[in-house]
PDB file of N, CA and C in Angstrom:
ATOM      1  N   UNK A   1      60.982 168.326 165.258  1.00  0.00           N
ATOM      2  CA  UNK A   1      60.173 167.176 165.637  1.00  0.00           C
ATOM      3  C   UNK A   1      60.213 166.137 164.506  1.00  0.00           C
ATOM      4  N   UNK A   2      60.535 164.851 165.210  1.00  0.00           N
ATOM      5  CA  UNK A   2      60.624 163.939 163.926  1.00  0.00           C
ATOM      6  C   UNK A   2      59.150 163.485 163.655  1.00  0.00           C
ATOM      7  N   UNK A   3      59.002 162.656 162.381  1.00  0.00           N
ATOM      8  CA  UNK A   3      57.601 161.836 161.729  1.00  0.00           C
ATOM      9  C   UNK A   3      57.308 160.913 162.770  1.00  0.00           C
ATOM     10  N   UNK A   4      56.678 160.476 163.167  1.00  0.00           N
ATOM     11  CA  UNK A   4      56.381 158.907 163.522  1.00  0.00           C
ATOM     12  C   UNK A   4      54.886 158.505 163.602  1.00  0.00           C
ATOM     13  N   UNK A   5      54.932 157.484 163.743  1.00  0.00           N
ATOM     14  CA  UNK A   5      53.621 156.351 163.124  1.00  0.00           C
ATOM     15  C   UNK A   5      52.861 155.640 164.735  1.00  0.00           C
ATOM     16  N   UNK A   6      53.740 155.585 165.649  1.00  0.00           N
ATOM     17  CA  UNK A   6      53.043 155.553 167.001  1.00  0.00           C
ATOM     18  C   UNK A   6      53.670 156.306 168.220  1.00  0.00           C
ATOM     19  N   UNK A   7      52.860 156.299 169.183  1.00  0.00           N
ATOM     20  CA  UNK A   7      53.500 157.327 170.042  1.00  0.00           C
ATOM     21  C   UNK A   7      53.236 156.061 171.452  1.00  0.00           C
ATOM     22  N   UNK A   8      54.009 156.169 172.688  1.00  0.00           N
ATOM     23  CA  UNK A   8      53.805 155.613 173.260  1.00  0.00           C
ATOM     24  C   UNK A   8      53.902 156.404 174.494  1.00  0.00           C
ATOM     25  N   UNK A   9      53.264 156.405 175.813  1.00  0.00           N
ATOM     26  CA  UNK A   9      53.448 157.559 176.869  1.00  0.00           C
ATOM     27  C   UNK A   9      53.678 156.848 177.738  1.00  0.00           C
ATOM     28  N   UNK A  10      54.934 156.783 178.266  1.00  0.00           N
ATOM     29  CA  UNK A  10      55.292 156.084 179.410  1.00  0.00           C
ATOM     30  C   UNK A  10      55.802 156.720 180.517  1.00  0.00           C
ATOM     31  N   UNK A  11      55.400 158.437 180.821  1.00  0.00           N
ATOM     32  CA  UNK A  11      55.750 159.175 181.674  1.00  0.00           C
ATOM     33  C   UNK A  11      55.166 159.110 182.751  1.00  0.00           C
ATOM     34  N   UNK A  12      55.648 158.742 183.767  1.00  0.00           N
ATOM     35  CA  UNK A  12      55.497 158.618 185.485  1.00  0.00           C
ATOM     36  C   UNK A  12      55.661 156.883 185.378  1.00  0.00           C
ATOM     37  N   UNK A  13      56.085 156.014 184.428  1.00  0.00           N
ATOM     38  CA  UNK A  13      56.536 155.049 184.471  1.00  0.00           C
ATOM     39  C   UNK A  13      57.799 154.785 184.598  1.00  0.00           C
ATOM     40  N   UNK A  14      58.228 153.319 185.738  1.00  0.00           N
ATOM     41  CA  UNK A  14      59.505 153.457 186.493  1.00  0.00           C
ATOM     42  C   UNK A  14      60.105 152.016 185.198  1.00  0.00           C
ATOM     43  N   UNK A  15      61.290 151.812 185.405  1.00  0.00           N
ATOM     44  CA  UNK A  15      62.274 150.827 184.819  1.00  0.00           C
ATOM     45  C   UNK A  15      61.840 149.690 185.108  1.00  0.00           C
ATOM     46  N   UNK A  16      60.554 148.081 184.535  1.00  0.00           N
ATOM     47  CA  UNK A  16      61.066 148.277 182.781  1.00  0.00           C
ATOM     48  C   UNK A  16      60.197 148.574 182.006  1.00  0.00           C
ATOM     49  N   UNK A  17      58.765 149.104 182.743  1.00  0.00           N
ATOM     50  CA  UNK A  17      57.811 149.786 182.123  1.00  0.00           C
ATOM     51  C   UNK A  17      57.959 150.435 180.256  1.00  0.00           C
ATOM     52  N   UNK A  18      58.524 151.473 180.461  1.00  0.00           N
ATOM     53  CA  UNK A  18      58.629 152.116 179.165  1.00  0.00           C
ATOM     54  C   UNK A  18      59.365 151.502 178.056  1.00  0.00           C
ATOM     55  N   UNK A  19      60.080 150.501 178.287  1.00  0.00           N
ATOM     56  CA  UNK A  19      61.004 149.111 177.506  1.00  0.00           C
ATOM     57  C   UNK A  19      59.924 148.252 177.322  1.00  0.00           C
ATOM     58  N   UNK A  20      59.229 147.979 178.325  1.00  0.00           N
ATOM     59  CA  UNK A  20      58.316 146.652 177.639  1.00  0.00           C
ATOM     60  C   UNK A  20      56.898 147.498 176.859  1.00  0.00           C
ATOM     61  N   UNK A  21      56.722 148.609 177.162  1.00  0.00           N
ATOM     62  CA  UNK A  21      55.259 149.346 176.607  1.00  0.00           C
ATOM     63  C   UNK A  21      55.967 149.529 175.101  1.00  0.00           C
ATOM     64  N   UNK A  22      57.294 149.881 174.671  1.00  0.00           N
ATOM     65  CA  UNK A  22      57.786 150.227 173.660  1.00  0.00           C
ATOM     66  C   UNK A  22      58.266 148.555 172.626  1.00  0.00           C
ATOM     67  N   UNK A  23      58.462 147.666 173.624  1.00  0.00           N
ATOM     68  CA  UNK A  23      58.552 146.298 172.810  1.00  0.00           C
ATOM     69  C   UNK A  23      57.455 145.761 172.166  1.00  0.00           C
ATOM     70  N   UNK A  24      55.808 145.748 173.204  1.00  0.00           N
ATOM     71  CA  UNK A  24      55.086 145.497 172.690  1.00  0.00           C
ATOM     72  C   UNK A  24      54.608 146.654 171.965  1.00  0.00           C
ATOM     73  N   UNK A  25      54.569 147.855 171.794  1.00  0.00           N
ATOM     74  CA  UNK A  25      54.203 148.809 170.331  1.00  0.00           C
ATOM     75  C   UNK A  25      54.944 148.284 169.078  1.00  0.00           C
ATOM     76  N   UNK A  26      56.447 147.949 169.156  1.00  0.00           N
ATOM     77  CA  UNK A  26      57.268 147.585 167.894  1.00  0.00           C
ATOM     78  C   UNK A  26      56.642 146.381 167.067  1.00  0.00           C
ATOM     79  N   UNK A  27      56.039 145.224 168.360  1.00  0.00           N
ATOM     80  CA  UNK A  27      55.660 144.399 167.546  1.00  0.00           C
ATOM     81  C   UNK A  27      54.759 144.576 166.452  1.00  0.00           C
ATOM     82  N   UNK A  28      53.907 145.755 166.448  1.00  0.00           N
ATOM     83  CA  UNK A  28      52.750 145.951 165.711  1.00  0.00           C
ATOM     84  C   UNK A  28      52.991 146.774 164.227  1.00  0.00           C
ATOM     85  N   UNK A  29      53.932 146.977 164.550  1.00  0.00           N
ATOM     86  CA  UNK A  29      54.520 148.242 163.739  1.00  0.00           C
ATOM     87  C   UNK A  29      55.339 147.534 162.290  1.00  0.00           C
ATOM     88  N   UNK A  30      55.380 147.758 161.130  1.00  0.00           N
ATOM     89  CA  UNK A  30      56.158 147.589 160.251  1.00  0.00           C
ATOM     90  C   UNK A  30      57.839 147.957 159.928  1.00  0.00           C
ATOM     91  N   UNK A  31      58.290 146.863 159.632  1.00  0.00           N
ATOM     92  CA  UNK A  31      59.991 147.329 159.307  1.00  0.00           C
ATOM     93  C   UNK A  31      59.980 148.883 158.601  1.00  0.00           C
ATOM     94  N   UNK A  32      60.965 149.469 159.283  1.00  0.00           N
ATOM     95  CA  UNK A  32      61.046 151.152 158.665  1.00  0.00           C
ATOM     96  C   UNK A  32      60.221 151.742 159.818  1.00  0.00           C
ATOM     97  N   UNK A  33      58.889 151.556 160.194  1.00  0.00           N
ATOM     98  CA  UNK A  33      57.773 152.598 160.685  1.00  0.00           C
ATOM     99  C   UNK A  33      58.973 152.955 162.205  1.00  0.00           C
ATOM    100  N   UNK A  34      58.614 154.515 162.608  1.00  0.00           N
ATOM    101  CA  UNK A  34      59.330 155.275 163.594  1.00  0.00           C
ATOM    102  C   UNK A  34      58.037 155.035 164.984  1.00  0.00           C
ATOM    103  N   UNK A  35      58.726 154.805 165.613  1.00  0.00           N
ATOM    104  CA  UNK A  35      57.655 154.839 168.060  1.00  0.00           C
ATOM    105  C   UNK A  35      58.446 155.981 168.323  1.00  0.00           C
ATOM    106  N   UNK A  36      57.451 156.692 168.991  1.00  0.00           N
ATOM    107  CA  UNK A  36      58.022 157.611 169.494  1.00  0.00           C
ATOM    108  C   UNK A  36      57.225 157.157 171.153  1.00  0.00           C
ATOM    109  N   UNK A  37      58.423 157.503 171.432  1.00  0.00           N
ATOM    110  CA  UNK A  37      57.971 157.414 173.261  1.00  0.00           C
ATOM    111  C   UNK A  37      58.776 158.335 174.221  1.00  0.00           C
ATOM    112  N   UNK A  38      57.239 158.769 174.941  1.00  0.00           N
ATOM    113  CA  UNK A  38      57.469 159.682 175.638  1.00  0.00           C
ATOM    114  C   UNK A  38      57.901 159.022 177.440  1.00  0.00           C
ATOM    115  N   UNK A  39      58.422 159.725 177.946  1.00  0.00           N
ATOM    116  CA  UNK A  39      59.166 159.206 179.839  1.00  0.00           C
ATOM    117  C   UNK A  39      59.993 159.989 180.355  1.00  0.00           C
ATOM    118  N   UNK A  40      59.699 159.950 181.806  1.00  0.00           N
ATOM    119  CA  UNK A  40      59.856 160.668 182.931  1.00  0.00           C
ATOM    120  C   UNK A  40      61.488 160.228 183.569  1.00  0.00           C
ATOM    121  N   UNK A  41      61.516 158.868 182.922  1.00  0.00           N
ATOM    122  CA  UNK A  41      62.563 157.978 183.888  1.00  0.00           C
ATOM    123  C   UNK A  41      63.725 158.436 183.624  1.00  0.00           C
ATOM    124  N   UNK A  42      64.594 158.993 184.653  1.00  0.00           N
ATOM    125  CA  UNK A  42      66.100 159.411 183.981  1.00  0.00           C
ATOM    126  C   UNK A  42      66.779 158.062 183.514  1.00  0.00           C
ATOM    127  N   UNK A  43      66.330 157.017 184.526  1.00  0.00           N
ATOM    128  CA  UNK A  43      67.301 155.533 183.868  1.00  0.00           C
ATOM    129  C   UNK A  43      66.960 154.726 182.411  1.00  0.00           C
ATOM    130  N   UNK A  44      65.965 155.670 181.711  1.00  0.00           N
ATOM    131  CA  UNK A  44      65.119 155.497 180.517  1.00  0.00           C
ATOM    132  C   UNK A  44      66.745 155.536 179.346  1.00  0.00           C
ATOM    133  N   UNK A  45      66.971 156.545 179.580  1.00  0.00           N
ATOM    134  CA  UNK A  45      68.382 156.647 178.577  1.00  0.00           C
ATOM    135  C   UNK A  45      69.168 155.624 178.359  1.00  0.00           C
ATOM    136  N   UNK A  46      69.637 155.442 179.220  1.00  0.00           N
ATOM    137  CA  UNK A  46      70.241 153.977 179.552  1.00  0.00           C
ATOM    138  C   UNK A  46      69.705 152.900 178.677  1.00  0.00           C
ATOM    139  N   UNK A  47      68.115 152.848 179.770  1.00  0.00           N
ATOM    140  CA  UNK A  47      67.293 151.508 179.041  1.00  0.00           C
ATOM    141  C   UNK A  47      67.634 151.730 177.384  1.00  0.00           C
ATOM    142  N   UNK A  48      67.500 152.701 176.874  1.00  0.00           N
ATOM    143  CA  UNK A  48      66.402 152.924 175.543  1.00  0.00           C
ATOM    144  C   UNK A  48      67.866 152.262 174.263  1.00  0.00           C
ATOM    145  N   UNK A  49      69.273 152.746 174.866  1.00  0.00           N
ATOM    146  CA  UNK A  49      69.954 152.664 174.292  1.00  0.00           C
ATOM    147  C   UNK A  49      70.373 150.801 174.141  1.00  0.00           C
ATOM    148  N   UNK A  50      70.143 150.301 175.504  1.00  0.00           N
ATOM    149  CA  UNK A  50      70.646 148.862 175.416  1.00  0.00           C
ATOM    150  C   UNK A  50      69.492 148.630 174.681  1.00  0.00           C
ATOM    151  N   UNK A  51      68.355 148.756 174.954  1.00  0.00           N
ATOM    152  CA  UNK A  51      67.046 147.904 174.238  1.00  0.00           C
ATOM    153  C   UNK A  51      67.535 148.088 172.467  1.00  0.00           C
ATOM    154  N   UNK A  52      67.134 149.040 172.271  1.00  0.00           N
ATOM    155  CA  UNK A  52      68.294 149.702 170.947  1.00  0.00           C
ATOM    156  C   UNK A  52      68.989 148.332 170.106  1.00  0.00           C
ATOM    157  N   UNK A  53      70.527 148.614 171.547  1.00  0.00           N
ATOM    158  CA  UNK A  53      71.388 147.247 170.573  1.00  0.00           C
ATOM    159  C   UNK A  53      71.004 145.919 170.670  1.00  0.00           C
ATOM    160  N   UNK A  54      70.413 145.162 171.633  1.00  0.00           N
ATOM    161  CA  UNK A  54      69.855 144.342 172.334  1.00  0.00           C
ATOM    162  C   UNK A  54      68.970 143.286 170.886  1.00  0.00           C
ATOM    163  N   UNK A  55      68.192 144.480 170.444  1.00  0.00           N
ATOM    164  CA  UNK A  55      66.809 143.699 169.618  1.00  0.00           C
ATOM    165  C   UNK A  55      67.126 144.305 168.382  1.00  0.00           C
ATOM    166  N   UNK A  56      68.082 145.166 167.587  1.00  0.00           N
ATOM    167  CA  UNK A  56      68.181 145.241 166.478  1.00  0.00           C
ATOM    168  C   UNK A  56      67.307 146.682 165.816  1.00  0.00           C
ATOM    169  N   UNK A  57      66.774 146.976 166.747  1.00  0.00           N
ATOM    170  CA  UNK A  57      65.964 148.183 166.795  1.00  0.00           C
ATOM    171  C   UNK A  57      66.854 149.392 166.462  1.00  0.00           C
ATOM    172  N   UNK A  58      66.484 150.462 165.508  1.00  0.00           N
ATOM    173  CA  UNK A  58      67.481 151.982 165.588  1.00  0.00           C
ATOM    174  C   UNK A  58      67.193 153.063 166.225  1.00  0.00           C
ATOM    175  N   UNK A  59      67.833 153.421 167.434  1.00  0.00           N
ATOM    176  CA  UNK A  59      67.407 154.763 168.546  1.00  0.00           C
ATOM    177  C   UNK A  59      68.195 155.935 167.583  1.00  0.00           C
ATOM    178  N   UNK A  60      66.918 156.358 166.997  1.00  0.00           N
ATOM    179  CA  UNK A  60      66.878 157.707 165.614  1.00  0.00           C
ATOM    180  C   UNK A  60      67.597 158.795 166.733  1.00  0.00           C
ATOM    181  N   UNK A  61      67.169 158.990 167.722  1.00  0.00           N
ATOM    182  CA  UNK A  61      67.195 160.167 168.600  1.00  0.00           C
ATOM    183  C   UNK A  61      66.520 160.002 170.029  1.00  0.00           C
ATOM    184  N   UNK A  62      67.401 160.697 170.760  1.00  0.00           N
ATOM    185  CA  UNK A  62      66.755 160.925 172.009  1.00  0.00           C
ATOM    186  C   UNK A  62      66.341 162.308 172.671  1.00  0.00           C
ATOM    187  N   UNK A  63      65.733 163.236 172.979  1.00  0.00           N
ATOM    188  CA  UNK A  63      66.023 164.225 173.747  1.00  0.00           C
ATOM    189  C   UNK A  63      65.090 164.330 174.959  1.00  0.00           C
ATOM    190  N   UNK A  64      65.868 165.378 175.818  1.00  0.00           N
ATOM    191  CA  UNK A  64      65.227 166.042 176.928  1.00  0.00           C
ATOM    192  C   UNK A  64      64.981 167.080 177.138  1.00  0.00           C
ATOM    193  N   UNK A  65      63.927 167.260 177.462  1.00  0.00           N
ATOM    194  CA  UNK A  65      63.304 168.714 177.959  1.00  0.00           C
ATOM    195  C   UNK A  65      63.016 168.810 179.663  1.00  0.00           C
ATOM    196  N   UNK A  66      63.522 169.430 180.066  1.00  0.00           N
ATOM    197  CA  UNK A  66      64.122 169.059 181.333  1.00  0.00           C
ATOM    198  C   UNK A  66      63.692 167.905 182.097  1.00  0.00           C
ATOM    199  N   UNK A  67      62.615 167.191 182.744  1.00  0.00           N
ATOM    200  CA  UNK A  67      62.565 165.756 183.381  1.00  0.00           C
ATOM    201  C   UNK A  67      62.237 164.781 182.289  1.00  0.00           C
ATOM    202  N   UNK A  68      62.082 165.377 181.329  1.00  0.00           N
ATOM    203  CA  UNK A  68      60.834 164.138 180.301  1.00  0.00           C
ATOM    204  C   UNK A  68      61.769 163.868 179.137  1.00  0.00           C
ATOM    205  N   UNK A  69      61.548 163.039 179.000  1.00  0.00           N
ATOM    206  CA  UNK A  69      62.536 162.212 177.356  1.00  0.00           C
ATOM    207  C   UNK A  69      62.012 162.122 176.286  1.00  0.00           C
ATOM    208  N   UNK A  70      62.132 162.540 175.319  1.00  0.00           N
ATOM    209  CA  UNK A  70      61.577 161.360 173.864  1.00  0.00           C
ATOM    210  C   UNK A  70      62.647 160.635 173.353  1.00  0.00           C
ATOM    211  N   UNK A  71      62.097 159.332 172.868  1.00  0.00           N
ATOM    212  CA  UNK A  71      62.867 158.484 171.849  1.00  0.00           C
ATOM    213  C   UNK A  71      62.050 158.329 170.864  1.00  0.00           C
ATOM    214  N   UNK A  72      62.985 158.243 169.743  1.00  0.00           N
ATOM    215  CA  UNK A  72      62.384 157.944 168.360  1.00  0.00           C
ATOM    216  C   UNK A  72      63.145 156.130 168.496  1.00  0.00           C
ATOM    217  N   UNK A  73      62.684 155.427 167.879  1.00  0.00           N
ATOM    218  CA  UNK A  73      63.102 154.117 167.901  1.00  0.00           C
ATOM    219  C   UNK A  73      62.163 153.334 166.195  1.00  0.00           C
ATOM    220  N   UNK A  74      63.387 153.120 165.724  1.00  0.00           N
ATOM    221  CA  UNK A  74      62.899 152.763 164.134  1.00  0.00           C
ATOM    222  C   UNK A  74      62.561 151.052 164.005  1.00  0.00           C
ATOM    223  N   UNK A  75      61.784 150.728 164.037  1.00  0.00           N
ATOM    224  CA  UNK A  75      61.551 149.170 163.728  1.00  0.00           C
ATOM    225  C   UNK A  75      62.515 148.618 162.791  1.00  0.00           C
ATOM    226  N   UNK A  76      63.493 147.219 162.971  1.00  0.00           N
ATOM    227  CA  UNK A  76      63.820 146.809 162.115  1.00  0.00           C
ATOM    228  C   UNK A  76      63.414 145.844 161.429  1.00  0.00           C
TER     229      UNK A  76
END
């Protein structure tokens, strides 16, 4: 389990829910500090990775435990 500094729960949330709940957490957050967010959405992977290159953001990690995701996502 990685460190992180906020957690965000965006499980039973559909596409672009868990992208915009995780944009507005980053804003709050300091350069370096780790979001961790939790989701249900299989098209979340996808999202998490463009949002990722998109805004400059670093996707530390992703995993699954069978329906549910975490991302770690590092503020830049």
């Amino acid at each position: 389990m990685m460190e992180f500094q906020k957690e965000v729960d965006a499980r039973g949330l559909n596409c672009p829910l868990p992208i915009l709940k995780a944009k507005k957490a980053l804003t709050d957050m300091k350069t370096g500090d780790v979001l961790c967010v939790l989701a249900t959405d299989p098209g979340s992977v996808r999202d998490f990775q463009a949002f990722a290159k998109q805004t400059g953001n670093t996707l530390l990690e992703h995993v699954q435990v069978e329906k549910e995701f975490t991302f770690y996502l590092q503020r830049k």
